[in-house]
C-alpha atoms as a PDB file:
ATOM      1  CA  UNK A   1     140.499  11.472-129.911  1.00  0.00           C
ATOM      2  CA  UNK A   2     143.241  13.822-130.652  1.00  0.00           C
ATOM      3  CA  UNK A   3     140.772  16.650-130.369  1.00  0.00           C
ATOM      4  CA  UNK A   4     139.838  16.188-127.366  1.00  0.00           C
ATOM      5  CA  UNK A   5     142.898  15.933-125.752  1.00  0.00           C
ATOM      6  CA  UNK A   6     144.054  18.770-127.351  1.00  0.00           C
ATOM      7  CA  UNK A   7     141.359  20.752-125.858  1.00  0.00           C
ATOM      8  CA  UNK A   8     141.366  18.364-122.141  1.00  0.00           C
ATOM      9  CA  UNK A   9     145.190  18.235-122.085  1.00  0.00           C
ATOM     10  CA  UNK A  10     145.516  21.514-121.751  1.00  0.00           C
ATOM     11  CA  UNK A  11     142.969  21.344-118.199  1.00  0.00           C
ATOM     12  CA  UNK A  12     145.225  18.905-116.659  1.00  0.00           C
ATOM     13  CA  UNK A  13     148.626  20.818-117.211  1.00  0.00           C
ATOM     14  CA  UNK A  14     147.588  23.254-115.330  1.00  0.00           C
ATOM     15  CA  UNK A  15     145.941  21.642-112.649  1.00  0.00           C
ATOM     16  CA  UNK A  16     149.387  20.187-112.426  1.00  0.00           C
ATOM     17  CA  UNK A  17     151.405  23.470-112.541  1.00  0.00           C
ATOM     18  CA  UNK A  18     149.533  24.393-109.774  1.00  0.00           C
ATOM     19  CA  UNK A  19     150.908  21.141-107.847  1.00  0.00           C
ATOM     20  CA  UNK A  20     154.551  21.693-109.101  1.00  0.00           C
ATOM     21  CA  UNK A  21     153.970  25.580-108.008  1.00  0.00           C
ATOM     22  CA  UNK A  22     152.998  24.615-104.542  1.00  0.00           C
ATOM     23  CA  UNK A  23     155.559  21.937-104.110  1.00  0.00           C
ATOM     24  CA  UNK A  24     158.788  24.392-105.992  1.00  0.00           C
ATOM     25  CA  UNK A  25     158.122  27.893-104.512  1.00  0.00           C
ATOM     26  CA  UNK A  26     157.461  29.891-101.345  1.00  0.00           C
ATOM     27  CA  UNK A  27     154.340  29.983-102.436  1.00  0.00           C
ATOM     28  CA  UNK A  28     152.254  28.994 -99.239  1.00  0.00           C
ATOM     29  CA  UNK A  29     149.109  27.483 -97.847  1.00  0.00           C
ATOM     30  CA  UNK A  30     148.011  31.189 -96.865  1.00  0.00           C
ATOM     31  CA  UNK A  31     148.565  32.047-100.787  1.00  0.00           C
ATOM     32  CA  UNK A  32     146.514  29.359-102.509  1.00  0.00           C
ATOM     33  CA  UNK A  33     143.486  29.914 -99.638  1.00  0.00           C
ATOM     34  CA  UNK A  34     143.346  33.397-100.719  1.00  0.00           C
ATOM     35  CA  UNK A  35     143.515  32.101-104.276  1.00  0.00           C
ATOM     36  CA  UNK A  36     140.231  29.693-103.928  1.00  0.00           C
ATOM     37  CA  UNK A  37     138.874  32.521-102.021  1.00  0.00           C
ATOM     38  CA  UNK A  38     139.055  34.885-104.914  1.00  0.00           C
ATOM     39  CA  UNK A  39     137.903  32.184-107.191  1.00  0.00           C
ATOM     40  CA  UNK A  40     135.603  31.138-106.001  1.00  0.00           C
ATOM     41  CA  UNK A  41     133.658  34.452-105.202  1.00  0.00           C
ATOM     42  CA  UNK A  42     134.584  36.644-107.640  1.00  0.00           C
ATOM     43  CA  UNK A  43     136.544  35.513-111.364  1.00  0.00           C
ATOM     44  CA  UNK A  44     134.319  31.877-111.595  1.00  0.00           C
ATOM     45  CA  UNK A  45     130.894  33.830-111.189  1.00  0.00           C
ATOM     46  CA  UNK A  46     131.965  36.502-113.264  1.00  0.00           C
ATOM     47  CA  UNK A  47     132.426  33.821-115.936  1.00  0.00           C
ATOM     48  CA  UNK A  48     129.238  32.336-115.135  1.00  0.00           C
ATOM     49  CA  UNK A  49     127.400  34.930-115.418  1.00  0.00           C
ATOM     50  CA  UNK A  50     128.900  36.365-119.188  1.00  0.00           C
ATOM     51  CA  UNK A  51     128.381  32.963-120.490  1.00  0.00           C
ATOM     52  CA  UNK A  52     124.577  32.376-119.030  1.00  0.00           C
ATOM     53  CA  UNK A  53     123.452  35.810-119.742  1.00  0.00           C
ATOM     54  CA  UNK A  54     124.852  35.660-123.578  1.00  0.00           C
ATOM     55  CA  UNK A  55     123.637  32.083-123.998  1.00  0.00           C
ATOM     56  CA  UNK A  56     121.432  30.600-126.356  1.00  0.00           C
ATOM     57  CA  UNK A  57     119.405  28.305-123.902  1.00  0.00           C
ATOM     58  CA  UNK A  58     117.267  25.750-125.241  1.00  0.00           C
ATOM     59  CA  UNK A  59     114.871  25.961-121.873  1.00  0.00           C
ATOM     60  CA  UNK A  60     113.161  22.820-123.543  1.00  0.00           C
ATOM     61  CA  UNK A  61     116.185  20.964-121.933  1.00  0.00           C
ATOM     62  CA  UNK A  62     116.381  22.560-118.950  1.00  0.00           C
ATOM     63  CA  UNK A  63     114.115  19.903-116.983  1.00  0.00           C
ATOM     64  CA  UNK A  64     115.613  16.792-118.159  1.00  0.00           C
ATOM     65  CA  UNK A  65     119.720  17.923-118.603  1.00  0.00           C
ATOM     66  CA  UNK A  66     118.248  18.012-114.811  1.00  0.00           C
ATOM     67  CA  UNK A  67     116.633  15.236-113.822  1.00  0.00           C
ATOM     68  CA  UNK A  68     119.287  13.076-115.582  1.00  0.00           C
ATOM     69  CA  UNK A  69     121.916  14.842-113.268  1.00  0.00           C
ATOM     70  CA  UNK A  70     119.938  13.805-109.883  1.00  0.00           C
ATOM     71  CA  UNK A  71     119.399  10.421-111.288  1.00  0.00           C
ATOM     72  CA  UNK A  72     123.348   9.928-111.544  1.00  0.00           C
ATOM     73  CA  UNK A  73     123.742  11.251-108.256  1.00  0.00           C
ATOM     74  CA  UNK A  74     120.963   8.812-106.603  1.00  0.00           C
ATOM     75  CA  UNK A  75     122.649   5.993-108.092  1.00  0.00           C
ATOM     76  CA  UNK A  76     125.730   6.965-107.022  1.00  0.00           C
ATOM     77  CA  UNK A  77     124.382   7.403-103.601  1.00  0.00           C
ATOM     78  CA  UNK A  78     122.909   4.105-103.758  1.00  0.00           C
ATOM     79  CA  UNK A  79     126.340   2.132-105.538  1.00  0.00           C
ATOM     80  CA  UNK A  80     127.686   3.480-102.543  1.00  0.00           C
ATOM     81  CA  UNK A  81     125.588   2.404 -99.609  1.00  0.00           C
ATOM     82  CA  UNK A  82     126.735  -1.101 -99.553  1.00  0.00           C
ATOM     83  CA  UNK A  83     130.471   0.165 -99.085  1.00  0.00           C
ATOM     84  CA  UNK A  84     129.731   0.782 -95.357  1.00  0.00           C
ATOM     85  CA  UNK A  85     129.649  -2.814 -94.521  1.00  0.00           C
ATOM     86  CA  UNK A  86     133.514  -3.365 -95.941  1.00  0.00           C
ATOM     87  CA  UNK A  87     136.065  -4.487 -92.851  1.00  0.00           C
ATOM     88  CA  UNK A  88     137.740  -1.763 -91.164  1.00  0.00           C
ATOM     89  CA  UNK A  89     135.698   1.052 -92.952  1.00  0.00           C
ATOM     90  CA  UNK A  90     134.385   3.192 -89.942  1.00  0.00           C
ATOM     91  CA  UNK A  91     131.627   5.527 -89.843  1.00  0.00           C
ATOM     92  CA  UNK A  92     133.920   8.129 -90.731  1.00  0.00           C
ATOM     93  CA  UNK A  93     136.001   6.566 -93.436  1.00  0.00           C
ATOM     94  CA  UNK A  94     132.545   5.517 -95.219  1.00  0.00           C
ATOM     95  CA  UNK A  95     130.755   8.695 -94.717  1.00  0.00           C
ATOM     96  CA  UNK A  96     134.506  10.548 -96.634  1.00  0.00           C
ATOM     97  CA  UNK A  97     133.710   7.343 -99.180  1.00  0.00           C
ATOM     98  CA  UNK A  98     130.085   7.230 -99.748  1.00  0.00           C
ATOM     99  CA  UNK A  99     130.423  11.426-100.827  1.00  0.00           C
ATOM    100  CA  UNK A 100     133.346  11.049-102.474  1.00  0.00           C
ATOM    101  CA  UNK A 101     131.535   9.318-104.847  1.00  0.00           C
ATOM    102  CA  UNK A 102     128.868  12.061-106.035  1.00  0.00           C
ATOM    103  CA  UNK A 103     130.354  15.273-105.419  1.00  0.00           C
ATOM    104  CA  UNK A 104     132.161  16.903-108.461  1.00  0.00           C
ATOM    105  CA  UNK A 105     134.930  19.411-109.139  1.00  0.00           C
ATOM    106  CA  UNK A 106     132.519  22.367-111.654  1.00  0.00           C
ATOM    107  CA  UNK A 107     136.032  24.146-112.180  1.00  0.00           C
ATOM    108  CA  UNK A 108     136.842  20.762-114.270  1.00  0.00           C
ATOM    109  CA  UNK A 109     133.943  20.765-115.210  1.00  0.00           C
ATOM    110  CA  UNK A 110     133.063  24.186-116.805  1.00  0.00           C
ATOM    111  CA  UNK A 111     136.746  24.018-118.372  1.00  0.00           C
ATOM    112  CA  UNK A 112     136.104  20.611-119.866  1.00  0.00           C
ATOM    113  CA  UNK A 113     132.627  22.045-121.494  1.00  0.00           C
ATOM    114  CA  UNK A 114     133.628  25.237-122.795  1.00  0.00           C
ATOM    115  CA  UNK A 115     136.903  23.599-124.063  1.00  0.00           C
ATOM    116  CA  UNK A 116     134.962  20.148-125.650  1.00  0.00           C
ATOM    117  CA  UNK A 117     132.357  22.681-127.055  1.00  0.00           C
ATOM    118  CA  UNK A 118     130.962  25.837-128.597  1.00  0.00           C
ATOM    119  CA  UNK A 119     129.155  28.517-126.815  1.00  0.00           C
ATOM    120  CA  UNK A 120     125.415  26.386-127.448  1.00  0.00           C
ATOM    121  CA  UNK A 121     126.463  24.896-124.426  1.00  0.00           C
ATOM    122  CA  UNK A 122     126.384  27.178-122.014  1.00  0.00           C
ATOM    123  CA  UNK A 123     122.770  27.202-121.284  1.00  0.00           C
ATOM    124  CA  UNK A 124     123.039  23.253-120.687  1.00  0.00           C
ATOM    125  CA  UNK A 125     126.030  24.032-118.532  1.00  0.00           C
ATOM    126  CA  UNK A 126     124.369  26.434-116.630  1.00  0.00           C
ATOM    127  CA  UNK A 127     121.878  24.102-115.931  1.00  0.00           C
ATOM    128  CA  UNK A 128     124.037  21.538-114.775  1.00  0.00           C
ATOM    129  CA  UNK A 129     125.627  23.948-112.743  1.00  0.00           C
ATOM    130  CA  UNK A 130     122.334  24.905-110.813  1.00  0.00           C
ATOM    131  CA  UNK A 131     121.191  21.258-110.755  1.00  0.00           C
ATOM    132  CA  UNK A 132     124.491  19.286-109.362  1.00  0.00           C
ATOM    133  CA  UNK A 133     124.828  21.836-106.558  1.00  0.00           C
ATOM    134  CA  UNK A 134     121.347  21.796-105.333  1.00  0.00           C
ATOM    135  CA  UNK A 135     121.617  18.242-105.291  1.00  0.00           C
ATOM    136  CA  UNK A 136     125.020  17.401-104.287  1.00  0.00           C
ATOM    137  CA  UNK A 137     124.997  19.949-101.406  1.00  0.00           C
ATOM    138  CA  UNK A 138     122.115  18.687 -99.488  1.00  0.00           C
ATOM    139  CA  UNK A 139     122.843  15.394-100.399  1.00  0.00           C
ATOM    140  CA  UNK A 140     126.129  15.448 -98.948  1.00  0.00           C
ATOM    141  CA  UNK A 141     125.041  16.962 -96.008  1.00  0.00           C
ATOM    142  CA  UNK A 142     122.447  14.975 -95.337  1.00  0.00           C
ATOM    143  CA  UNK A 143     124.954  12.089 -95.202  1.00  0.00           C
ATOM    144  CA  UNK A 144     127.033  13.551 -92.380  1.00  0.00           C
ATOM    145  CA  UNK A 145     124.223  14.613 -90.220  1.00  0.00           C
ATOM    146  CA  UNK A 146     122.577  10.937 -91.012  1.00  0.00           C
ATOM    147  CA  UNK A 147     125.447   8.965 -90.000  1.00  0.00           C
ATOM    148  CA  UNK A 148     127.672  11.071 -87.667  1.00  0.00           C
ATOM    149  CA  UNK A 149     126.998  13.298 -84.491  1.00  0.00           C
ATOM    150  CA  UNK A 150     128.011  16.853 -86.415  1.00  0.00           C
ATOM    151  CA  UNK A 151     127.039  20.125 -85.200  1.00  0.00           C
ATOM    152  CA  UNK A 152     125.811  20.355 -88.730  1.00  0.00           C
ATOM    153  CA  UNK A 153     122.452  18.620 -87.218  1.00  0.00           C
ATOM    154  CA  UNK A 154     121.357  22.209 -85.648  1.00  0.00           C
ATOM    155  CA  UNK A 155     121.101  23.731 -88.736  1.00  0.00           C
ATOM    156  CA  UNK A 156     118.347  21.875 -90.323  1.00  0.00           C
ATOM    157  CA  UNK A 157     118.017  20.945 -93.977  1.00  0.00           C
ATOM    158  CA  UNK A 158     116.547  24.225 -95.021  1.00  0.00           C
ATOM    159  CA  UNK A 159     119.384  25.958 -94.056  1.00  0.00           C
ATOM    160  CA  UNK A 160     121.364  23.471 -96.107  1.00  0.00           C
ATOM    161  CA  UNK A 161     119.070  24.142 -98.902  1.00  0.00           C
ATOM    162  CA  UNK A 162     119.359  28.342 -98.529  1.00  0.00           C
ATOM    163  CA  UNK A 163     123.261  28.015 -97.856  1.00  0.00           C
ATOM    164  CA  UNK A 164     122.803  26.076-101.554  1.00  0.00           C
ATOM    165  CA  UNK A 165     121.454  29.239-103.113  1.00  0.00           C
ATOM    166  CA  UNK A 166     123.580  31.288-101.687  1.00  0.00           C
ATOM    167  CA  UNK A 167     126.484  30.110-103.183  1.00  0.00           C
ATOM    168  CA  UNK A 168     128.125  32.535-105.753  1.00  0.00           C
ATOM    169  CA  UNK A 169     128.182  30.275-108.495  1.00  0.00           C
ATOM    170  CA  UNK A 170     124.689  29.419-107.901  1.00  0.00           C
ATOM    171  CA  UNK A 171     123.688  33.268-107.662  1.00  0.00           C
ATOM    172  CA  UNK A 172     125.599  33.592-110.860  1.00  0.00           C
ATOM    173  CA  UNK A 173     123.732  31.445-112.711  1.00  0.00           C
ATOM    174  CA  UNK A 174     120.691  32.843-111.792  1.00  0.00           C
ATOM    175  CA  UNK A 175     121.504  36.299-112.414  1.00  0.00           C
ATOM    176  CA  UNK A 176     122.244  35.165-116.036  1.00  0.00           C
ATOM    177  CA  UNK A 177     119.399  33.181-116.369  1.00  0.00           C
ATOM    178  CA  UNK A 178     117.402  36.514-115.102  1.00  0.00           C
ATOM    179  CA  UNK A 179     118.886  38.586-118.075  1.00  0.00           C
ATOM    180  CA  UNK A 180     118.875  35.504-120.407  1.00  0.00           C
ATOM    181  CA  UNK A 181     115.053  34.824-120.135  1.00  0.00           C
ATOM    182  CA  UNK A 182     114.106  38.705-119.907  1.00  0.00           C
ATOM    183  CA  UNK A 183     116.357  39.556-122.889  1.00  0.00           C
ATOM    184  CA  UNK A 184     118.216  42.141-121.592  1.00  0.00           C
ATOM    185  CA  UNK A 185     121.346  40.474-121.867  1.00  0.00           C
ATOM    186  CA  UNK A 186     124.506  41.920-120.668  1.00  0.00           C
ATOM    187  CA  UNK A 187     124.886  45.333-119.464  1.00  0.00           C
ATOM    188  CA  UNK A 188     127.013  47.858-121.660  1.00  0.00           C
ATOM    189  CA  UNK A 189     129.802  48.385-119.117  1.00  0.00           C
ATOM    190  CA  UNK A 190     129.449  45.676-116.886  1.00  0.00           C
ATOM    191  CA  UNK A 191     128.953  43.184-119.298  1.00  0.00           C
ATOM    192  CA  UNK A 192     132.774  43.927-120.757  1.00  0.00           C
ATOM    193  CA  UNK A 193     134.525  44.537-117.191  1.00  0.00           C
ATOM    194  CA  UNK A 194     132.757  40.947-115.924  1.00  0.00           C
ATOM    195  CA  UNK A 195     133.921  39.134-119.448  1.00  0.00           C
ATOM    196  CA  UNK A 196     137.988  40.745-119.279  1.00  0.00           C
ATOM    197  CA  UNK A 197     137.612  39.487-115.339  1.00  0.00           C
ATOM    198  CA  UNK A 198     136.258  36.115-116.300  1.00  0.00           C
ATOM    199  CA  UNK A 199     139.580  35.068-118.546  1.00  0.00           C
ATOM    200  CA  UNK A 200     141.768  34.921-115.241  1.00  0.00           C
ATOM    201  CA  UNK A 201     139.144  31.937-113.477  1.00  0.00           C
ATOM    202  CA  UNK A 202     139.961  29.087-115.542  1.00  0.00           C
ATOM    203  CA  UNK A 203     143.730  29.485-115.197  1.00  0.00           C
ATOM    204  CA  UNK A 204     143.759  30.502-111.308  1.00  0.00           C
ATOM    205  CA  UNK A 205     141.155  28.087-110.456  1.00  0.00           C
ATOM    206  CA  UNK A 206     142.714  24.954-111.785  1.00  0.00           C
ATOM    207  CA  UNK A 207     146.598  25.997-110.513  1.00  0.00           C
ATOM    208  CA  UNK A 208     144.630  26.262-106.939  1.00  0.00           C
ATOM    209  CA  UNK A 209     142.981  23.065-107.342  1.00  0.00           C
ATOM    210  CA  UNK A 210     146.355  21.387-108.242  1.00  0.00           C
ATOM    211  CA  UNK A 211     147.609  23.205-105.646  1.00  0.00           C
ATOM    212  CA  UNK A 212     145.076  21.271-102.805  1.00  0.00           C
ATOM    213  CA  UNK A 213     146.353  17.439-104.305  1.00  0.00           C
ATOM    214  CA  UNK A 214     148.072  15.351-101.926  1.00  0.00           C
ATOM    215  CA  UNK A 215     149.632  12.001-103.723  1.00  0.00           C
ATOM    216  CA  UNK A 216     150.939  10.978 -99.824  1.00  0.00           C
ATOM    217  CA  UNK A 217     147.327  10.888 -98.969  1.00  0.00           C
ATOM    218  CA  UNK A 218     146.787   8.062-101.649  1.00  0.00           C
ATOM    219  CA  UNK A 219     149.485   5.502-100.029  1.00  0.00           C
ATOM    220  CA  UNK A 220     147.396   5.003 -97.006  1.00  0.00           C
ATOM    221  CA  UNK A 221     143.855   4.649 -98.017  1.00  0.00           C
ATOM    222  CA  UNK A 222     144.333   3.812-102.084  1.00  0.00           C
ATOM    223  CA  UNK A 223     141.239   0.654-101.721  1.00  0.00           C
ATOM    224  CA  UNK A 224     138.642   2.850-100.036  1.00  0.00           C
ATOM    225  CA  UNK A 225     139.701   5.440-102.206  1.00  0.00           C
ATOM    226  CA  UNK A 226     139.710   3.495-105.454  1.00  0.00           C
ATOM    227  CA  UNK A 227     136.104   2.064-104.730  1.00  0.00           C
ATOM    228  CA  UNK A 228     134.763   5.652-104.263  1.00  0.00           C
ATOM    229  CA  UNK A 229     136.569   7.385-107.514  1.00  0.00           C
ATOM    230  CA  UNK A 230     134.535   3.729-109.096  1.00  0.00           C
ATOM    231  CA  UNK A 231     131.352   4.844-107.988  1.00  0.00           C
ATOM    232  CA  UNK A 232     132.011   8.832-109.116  1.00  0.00           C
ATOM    233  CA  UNK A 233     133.850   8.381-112.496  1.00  0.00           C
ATOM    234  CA  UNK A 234     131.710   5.012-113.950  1.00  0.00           C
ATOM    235  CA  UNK A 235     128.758   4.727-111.723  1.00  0.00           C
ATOM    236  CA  UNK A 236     127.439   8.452-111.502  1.00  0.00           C
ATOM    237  CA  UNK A 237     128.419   8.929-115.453  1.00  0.00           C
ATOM    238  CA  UNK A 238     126.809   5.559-116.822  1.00  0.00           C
ATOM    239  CA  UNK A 239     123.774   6.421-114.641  1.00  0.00           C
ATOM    240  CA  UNK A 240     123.342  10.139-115.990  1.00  0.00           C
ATOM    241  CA  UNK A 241     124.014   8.997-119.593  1.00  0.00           C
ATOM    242  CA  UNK A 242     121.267   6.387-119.358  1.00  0.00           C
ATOM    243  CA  UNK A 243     118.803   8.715-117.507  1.00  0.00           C
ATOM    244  CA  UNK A 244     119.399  11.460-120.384  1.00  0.00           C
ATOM    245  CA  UNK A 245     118.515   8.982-122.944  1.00  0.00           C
ATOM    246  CA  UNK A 246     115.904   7.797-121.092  1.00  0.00           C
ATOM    247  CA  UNK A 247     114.918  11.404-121.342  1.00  0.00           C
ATOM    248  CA  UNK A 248     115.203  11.951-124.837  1.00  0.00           C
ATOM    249  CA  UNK A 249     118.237  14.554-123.768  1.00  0.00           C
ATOM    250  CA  UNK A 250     121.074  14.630-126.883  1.00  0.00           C
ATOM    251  CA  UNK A 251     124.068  16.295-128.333  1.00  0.00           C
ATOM    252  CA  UNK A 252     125.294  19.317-126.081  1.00  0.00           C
ATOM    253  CA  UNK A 253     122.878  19.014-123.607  1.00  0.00           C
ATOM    254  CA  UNK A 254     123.011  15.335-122.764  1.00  0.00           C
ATOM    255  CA  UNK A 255     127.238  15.647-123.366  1.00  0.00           C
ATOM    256  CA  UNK A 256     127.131  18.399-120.505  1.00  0.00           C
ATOM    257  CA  UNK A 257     125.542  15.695-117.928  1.00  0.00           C
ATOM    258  CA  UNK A 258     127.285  12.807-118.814  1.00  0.00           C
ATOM    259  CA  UNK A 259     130.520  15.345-118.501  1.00  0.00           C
ATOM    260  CA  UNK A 260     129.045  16.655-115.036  1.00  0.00           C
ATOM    261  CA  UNK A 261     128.650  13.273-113.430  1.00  0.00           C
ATOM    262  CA  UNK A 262     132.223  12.234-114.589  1.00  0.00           C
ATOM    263  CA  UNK A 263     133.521  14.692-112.831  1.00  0.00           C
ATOM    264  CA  UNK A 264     136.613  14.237-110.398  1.00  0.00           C
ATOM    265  CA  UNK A 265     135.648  14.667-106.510  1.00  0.00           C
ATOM    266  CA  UNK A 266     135.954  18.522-105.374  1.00  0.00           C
ATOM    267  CA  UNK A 267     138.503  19.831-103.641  1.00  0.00           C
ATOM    268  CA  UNK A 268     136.257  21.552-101.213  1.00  0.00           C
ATOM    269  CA  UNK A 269     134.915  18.419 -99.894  1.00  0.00           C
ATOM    270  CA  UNK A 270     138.356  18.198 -97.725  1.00  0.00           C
ATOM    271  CA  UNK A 271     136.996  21.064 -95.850  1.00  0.00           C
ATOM    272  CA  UNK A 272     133.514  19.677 -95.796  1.00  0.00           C
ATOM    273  CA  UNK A 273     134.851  16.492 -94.092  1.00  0.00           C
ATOM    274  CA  UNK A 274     137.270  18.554 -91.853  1.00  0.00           C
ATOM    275  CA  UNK A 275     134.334  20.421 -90.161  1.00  0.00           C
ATOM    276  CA  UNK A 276     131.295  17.725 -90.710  1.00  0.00           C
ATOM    277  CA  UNK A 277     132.895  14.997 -89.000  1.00  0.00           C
ATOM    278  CA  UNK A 278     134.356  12.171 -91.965  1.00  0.00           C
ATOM    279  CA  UNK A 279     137.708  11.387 -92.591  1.00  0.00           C
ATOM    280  CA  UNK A 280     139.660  14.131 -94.175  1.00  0.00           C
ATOM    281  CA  UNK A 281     143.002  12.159 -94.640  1.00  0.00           C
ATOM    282  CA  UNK A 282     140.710  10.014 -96.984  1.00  0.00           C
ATOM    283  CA  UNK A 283     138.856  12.804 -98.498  1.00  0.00           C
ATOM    284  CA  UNK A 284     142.360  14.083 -99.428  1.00  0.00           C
ATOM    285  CA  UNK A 285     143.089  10.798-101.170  1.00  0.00           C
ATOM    286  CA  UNK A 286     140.059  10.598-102.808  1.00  0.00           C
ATOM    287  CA  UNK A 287     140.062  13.222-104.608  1.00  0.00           C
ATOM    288  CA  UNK A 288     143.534  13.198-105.591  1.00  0.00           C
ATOM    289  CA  UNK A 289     143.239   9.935-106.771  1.00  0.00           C
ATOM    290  CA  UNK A 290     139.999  10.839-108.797  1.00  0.00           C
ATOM    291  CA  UNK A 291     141.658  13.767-110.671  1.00  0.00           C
ATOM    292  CA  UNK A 292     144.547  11.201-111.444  1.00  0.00           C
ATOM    293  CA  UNK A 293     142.060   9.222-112.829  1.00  0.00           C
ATOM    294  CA  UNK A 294     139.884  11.791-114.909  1.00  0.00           C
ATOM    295  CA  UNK A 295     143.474  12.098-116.856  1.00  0.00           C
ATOM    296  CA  UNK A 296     141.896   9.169-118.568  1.00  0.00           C
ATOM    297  CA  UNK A 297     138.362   8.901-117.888  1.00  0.00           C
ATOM    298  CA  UNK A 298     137.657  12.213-119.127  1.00  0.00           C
ATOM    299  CA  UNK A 299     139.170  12.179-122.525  1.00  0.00           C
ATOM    300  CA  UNK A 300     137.344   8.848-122.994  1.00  0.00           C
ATOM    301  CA  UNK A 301     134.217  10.022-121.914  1.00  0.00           C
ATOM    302  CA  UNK A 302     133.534  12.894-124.237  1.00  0.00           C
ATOM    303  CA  UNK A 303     135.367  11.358-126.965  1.00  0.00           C
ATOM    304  CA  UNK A 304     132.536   9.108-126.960  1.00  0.00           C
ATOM    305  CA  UNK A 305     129.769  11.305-126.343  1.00  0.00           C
ATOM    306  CA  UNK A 306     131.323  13.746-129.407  1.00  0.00           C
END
């Protein structure tokens, strides 16, 4: 146990000295926008890409690390049905609820990993990385155009889908896998300036994240958020756990799901719910209130898949 949280500890301090830096300095909202925005298209896939291009993949895993990902999202999805009949839970509260519970944070994530484990896991974390966010994306999607009147509805599901693969981490992923699988591996010059780039994401990306919680969200919706950070940090995990094994998936690659569908809710799903239509106040608690949690539910978890 003292392993891990010598290598998850470290994750959570900084997502929290990115909350004390927003709340302390002049530091404003402009700043830690332009911070996600450089994030998230240029230091995270530059990290994706050295990692999945270098990696040993075991492509033996690749279909069930997977399917056991999409199973814990589908019972997640289904957990959370029921919650729309609860008193006083509105269309939008429940639609901020019912994706609350599936969609993860990969910044956590892909710290957690490469922190918890050696560089075998990379190809399983690429994986997961390709497989969460072509299900979670859709999936999420699907539930605002389902339930609410969004001008999401125009777009139609394959432009969901293509939005999906046009996300940088995505195309990251796949541009390693593409030099992975035809050996080629990564190039002589851009290969090193991508890998020095990639040691600033995990740092900046977790102080931004810390910088987007809001604990004065939590006082006024802490039961509908509690029952959705239930359904994403026990639910979606237990589910993906028992699909892998189910599966026959073990050791790095079934720890890498399990990890994924523990995941606290991602920040960006505030500004999913701002422009789809849900609740963003309760978005905002949720996934405050689900990285609060993950202080604990994390350690636990890969201390018992290790």
């Amino acid at each position: 146990m003292s392993y891990v949280l010598t290598t998850i500890a470290p994750v959570f301090l900084i997502i929290g000295l990115g909350a004390v830096l927003k709340a302390k300095t002049n530091f404003d909202e402009q700043f830690w926008r332009a911070i996600e925005r450089l994030t998230f298209y240029g230091l995270f896939p530059s990290l994706l890409f050295v990692k999945v291009a270098g990696a040993d993949v075991d492509w033996s895993t690749a279909l069930p690390v997977s399917a056991a990902i999409v199973c814990g999202v589908a019972a997640a999805g289904l957990v959370g049905w029921p919650l729309k009949a609860l008193p006083g839970v509105g269309k939008e509260k429940f639609v901020a609820m019912y994706q609350g519970g599936f969609r993860v944070n990969t910044y956590v994530g892909i710290a957690v990993v490469l922190g918890s484990f050696d560089d075998s896991a990379a190809g399983p974390l690429s994986i997961a990385i390709l497989a969460m966010s072509l299900a979670i994306n859709p999936f999420g999607a699907w539930a605002h155009l389902h339930w609410l009147e969004t001008p999401g509805r125009r777009k139609g599901m394959m432009g969901l889908f293509v939005d999906c693969l046009r996300n940088p981490l995505i195309f990251a992923c796949l541009a390693g896998l593409a030099l992975n699988m035809t050996g080629i591996g990564l190039p002589p010059i851009l290969g090193p300036t991508l890998e020095l780039l990639s040691r600033a994401a995990l740092p900046m990306g977790l102080m931004a994240v810390g910088a987007g919680l809001s604990l004065s969200s939590v006082r006024g919706d802490s039961l509908p958020a509690a029952l959705s950070c239930i359904v994403k940090l026990v639910v979606m995990p237990a589910a993906t756990y028992v699909a892998g094994r189910w599966l026959g998936l073990e050791g790095a690659a079934l720890a890498v799901a399990v990890i994924f569908g523990g995941l606290p809710t991602s920040s960006t799903s505030y500004v999913i719910s701002r422009t789809m239509g849900s609740d963003p106040q309760l978005m905002a608690a949720i996934i405050t209130l689900s990285h609060l949690a993950a202080i604990v539910s994390l350690p636990v978890l890969v201390t018992l898949l290790h």
